[in-house]
Protein backbone atom coordinates (compact mmCIF):
# COMPACT_ATOMS: atom_id res chain seq x y z
CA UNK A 1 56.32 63.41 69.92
CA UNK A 2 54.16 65.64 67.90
CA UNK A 3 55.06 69.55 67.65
CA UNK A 4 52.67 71.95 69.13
CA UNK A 5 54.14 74.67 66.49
CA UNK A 6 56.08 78.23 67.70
CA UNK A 7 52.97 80.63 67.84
CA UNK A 8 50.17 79.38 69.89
CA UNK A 9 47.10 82.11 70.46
CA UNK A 10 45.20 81.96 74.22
CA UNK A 11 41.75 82.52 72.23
CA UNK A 12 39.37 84.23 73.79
CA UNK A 13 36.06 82.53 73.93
CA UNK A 14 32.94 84.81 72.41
CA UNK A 15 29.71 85.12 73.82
CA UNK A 16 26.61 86.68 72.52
CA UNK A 17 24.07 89.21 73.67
CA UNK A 18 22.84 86.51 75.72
CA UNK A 19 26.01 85.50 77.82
CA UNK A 20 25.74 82.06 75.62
CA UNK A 21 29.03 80.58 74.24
CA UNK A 22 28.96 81.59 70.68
CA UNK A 23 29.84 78.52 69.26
CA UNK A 24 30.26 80.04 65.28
CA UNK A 25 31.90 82.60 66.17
CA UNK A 26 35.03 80.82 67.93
CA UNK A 27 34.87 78.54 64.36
CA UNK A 28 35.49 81.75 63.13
CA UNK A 29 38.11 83.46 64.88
CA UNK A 30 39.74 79.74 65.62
CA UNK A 31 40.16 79.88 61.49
CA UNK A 32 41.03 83.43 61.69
CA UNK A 33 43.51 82.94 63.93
CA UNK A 34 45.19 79.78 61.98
CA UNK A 35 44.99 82.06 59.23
CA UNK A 36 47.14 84.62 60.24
CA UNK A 37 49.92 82.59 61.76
CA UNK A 38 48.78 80.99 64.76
CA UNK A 39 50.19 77.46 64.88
CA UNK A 40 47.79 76.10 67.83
CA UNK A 41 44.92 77.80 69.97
CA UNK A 42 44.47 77.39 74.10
CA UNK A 43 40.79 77.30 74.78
CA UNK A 44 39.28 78.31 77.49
CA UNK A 45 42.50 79.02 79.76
CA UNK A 46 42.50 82.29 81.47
CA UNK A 47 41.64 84.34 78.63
CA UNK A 48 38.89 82.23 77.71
CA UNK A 49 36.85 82.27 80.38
CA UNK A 50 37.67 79.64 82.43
CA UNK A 51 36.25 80.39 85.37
CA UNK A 52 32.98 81.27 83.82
CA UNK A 53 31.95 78.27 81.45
CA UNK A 54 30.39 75.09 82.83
CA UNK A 55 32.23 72.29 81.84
CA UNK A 56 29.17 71.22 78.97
CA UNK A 57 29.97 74.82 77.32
CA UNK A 58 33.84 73.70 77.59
CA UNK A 59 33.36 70.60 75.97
CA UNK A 60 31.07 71.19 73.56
CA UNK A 61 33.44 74.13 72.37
CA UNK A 62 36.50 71.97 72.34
CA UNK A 63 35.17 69.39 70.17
CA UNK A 64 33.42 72.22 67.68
CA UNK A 65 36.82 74.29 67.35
CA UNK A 66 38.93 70.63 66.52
CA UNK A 67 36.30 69.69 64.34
CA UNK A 68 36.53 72.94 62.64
CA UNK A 69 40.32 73.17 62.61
CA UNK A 70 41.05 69.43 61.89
CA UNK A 71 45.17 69.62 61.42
CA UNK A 72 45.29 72.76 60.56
CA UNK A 73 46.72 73.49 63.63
CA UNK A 74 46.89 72.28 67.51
CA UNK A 75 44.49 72.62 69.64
CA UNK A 76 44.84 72.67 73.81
CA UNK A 77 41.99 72.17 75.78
CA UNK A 78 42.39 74.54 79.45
CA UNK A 79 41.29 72.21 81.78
CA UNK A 80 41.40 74.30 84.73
CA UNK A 81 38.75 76.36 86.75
CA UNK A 82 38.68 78.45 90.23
CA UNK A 83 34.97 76.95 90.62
CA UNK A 84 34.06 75.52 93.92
CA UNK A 85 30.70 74.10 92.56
């Protein structure tokens, strides 16, 4: 079974000026976050704007921050939404 680690951060997911995901940004603070003692990130749960992404934006964001992070730590994908599109 692998180990999801002791400290694991609900990241926030940035936007920019013009309410777009800001993809480099979450690279950023995803590393930033690793870097400071964070042994695993949620995306997009409740803090991360779950219930305003469209899935595409979740997706694409997932596989950007596990790209970015490769084992440097775990990553969980929120899966959940209060959308009734």
């Amino acid at each position: 079974m692998k180990t999801l680690g002791r400290l694991i951060t609900a990241m926030v997911t940035p936007f920019g000026e013009d309410g777009a995901v800001d993809y480099e940004q979450a690279k950023r603070l995803a590393l930033g976050l690793l870097g400071s003692g964070s042994d695993g990130l949620v995306l997009v749960g409740t803090t991360g704007e779950s219930p305003t992404t469209l899935r595409h934006e979740e997706l694409k964001l997932f596989a950007e921050i596990k790209s970015t992070v490769g084992k440097k730590g775990t990553v969980i994908a929120g899966t959940g939404s209060n959308s009734t599109a």
